[in-house]
N, C-alpha and C. Protein backbone atom coordinates (compact mmCIF):
# COMPACT_ATOMS: atom_id res chain seq x y z
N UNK A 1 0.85 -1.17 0.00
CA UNK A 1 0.00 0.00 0.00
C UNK A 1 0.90 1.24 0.00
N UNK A 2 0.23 2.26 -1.19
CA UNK A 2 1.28 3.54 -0.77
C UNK A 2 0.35 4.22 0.16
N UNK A 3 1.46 5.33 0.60
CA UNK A 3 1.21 6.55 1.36
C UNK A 3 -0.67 7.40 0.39
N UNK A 4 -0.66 7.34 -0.76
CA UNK A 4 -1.93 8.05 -1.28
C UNK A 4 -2.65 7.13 -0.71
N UNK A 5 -2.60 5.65 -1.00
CA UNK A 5 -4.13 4.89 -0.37
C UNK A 5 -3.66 4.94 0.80
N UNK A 6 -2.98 4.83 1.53
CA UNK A 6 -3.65 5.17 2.94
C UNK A 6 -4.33 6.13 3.26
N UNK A 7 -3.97 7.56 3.08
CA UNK A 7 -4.55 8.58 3.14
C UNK A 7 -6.03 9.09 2.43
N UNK A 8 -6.29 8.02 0.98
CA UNK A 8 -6.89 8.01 0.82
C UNK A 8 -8.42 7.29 1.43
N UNK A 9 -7.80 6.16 2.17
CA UNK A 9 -8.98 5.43 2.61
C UNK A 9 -9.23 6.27 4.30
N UNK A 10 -8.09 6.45 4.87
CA UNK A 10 -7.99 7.60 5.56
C UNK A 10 -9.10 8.78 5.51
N UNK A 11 -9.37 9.63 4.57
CA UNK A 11 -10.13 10.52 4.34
C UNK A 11 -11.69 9.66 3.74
N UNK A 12 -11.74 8.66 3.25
CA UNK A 12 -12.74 7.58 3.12
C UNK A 12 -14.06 7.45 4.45
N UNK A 13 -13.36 7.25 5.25
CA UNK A 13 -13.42 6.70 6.83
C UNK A 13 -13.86 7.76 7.63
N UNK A 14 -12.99 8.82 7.40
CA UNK A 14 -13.27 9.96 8.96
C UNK A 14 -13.36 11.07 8.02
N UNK A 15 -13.33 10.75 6.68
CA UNK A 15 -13.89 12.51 5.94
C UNK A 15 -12.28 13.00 5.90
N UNK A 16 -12.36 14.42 4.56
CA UNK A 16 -11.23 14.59 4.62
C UNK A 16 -10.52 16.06 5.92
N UNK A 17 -11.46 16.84 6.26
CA UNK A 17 -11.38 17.30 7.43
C UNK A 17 -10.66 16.93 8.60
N UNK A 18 -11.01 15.59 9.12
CA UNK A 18 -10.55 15.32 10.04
C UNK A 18 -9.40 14.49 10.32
N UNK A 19 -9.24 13.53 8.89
CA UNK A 19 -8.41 12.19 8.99
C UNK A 19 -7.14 12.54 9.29
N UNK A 20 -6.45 13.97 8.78
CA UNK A 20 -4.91 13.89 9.31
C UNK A 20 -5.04 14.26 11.12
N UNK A 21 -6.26 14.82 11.60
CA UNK A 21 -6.17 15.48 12.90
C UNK A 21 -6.27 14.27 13.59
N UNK A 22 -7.09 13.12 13.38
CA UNK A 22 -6.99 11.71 13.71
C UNK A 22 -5.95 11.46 14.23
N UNK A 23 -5.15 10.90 12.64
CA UNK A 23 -3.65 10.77 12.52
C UNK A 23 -2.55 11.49 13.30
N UNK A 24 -2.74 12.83 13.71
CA UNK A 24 -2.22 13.24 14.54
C UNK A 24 -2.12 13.07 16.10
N UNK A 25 -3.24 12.88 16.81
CA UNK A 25 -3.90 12.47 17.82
C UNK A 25 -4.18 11.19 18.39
N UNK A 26 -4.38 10.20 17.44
CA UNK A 26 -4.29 9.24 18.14
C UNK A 26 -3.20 7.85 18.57
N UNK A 27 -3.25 7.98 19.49
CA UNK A 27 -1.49 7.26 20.31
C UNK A 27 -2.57 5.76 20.16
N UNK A 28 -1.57 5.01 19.68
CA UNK A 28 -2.13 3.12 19.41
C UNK A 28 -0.85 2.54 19.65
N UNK A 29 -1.60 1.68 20.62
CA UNK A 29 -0.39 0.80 21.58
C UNK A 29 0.14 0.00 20.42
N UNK A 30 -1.09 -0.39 18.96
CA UNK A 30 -0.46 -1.61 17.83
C UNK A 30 0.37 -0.69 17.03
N UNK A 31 0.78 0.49 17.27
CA UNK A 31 2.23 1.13 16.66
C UNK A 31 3.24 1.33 17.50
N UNK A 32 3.24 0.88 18.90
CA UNK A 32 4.34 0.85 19.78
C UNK A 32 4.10 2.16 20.52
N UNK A 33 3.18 2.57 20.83
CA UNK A 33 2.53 3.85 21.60
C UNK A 33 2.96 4.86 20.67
N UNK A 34 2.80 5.16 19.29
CA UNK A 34 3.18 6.52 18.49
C UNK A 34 1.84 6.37 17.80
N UNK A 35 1.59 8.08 17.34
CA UNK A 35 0.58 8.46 16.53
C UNK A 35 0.52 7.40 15.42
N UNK A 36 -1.25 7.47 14.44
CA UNK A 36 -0.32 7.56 13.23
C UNK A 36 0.44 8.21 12.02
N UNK A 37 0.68 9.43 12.57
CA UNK A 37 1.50 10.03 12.29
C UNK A 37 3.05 9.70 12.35
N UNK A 38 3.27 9.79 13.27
CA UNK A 38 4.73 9.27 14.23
C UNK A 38 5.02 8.07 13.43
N UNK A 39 4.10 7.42 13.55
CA UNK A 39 4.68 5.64 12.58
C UNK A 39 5.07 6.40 11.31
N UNK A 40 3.99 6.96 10.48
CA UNK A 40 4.02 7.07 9.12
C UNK A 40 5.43 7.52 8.76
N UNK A 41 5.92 8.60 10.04
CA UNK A 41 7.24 9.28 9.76
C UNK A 41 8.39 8.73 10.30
N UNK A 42 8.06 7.73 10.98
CA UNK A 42 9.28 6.66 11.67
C UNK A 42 9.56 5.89 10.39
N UNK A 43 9.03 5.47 9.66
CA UNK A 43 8.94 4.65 8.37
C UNK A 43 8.34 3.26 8.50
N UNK A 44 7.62 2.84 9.08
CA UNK A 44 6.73 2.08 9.70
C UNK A 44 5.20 1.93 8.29
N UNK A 45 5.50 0.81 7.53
CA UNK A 45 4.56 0.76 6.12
C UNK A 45 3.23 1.07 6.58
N UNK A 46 2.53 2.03 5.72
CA UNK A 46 1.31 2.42 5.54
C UNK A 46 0.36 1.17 5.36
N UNK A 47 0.74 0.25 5.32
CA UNK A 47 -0.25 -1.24 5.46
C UNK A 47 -0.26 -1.82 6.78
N UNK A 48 0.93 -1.51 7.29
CA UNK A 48 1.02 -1.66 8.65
C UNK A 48 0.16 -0.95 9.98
N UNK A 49 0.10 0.16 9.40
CA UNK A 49 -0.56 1.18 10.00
C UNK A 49 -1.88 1.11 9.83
N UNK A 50 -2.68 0.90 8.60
CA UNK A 50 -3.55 0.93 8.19
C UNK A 50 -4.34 -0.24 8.86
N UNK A 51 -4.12 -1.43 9.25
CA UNK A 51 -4.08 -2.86 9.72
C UNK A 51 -4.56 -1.84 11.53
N UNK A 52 -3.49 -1.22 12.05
CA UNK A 52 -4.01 -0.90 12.77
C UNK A 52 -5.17 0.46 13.14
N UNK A 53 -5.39 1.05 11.80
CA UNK A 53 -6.28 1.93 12.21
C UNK A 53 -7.99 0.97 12.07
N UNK A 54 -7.47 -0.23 10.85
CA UNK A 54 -8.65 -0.40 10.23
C UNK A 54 -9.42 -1.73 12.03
N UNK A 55 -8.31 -1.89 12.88
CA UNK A 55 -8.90 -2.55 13.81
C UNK A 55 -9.50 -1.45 15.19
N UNK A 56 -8.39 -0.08 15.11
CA UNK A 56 -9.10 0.54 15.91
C UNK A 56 -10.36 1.42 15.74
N UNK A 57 -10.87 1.24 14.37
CA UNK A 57 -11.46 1.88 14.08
C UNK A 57 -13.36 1.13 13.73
N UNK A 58 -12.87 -0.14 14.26
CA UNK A 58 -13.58 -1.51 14.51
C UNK A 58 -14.35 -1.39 12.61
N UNK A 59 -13.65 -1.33 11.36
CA UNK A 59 -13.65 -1.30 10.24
C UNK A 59 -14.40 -2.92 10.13
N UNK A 60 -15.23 -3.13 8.65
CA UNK A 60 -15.59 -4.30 8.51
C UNK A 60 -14.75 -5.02 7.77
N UNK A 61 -14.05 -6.21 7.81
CA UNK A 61 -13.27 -7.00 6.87
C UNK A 61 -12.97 -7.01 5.30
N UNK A 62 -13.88 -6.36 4.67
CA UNK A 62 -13.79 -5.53 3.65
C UNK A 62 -12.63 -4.52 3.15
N UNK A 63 -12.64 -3.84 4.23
CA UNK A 63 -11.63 -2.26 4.04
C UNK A 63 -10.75 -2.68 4.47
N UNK A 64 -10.41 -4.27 5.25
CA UNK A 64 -8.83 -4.67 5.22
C UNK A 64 -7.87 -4.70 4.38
């Protein structure tokens, strides 16, 4: 997955308004306690990340 589909499904999900303030804000223990921001810029794959937004975000198996 690149960086556009994440962001894209990103803005999908929480609208495009809010999804980077999300991303900014929310600390997830399944990135090692960093935003996802912080991951995205640690270099930590956008599928990786995504895996964990799409569980904290209790997503349907679909948008996996």
């Amino acid at each position: 997955m690149r960086h556009t589909e994440f962001w894209s499904r990103m803005e999908h999900h929480l609208g495009a308004a809010y999804a980077r303030t999300w991303a900014s804000q929310q600390v997830m223990a399944d990135l090692d306690g960093r935003t996802v921001q912080e991951a995205l810029d640690a270099g930590v794959s956008p599928k990786q990340v995504w895996l964990a937004v799409w569980e904290r975000l209790g997503l349907p198996p679909s948008e996996r």
